[in-house]
Protein backbone atom coordinates (compact mmCIF):
# COMPACT_ATOMS: atom_id res chain seq x y z
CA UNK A 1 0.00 0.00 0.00
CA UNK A 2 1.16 3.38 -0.80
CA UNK A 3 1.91 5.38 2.41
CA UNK A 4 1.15 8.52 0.43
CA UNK A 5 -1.61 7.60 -0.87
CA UNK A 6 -3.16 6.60 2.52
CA UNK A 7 -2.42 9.94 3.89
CA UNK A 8 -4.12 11.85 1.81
CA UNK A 9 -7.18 9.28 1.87
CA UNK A 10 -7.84 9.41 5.43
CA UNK A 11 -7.22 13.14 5.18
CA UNK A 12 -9.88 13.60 2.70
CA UNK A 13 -11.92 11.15 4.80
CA UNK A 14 -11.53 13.17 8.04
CA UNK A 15 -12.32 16.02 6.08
CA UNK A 16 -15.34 15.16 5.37
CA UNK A 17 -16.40 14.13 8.95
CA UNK A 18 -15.06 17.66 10.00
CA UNK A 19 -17.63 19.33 7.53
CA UNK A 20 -20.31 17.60 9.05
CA UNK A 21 -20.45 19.74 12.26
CA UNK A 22 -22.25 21.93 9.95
CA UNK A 23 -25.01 19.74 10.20
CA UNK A 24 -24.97 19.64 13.89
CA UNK A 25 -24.67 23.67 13.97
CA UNK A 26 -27.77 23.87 11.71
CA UNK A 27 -30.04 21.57 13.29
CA UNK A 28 -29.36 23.18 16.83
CA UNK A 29 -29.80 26.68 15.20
CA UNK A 30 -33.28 26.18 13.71
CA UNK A 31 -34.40 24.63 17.35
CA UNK A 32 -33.27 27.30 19.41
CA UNK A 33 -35.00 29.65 16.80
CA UNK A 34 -37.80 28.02 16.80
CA UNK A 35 -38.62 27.59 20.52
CA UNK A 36 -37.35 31.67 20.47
CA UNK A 37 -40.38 32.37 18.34
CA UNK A 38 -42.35 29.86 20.92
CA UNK A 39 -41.01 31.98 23.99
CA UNK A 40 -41.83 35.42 22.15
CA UNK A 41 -45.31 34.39 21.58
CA UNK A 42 -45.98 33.18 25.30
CA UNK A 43 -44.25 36.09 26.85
CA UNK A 44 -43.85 39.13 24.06
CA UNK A 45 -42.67 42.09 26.77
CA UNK A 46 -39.66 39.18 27.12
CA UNK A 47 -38.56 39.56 23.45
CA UNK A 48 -35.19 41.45 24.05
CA UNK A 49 -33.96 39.09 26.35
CA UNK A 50 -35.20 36.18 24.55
CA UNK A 51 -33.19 37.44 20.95
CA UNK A 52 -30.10 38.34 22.28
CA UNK A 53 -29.89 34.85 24.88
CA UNK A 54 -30.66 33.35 21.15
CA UNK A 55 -28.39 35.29 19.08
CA UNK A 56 -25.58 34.40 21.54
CA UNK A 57 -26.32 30.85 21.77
CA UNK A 58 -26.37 30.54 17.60
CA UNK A 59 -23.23 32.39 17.24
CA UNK A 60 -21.49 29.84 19.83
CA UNK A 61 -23.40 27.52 17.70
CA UNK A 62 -21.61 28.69 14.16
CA UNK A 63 -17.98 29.10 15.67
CA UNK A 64 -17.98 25.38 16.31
CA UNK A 65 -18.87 24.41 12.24
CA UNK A 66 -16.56 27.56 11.27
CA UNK A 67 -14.23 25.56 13.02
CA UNK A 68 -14.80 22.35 11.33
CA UNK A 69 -14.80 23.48 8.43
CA UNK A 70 -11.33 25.21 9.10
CA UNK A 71 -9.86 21.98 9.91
CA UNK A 72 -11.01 20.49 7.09
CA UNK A 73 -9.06 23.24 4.58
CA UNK A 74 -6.48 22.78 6.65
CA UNK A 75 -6.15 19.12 5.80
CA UNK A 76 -7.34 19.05 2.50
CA UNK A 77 -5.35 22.25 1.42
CA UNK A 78 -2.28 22.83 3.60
CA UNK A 79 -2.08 18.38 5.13
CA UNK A 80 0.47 18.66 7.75
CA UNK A 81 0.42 14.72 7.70
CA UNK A 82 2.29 14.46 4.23
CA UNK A 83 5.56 16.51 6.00
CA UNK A 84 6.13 12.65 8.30
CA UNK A 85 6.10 10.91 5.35
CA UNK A 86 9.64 12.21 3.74
């Protein structure tokens, strides 16, 4: 088996299991919106405090698939792994 070749397989691999914290990001986004909308229209004079808790919470939300997908450049792209190999 080529050594190489396996690198950069797995890295492509792990790659793609990096993108999918996108997916987790997502899902959690649109359920804390929705039950936002749910809290605004049981308590309305609560709606500024309600946003911004939500607006915090998605942005923590985003930095973790920014970051996946960050890692996954990084190892497609720049593949610090192939540097052990020569």
């Amino acid at each position: 088996m080529d050594p190489m070749g396996f690198v950069l397989g797995m890295s492509a691999l792990s790659a793609g299991i990096c993108t999918l914290s996108g997916l987790g990001s997502g899902l959690g986004q649109g359920i804390a919106a929705g039950r936002a909308a749910e809290a605004v229209g049981r308590q309305p004079e609560a709606r500024g405090e309600i946003l911004s808790t939500m607006l915090v919470g998605c942005a923590l939300a985003e930095t973790c698939s920014i970051y996946g997908l960050l890692i996954a450049l990084i190892l497609l792209l720049a593949n610090p792994l192939v540097v052990f190999l020569q």
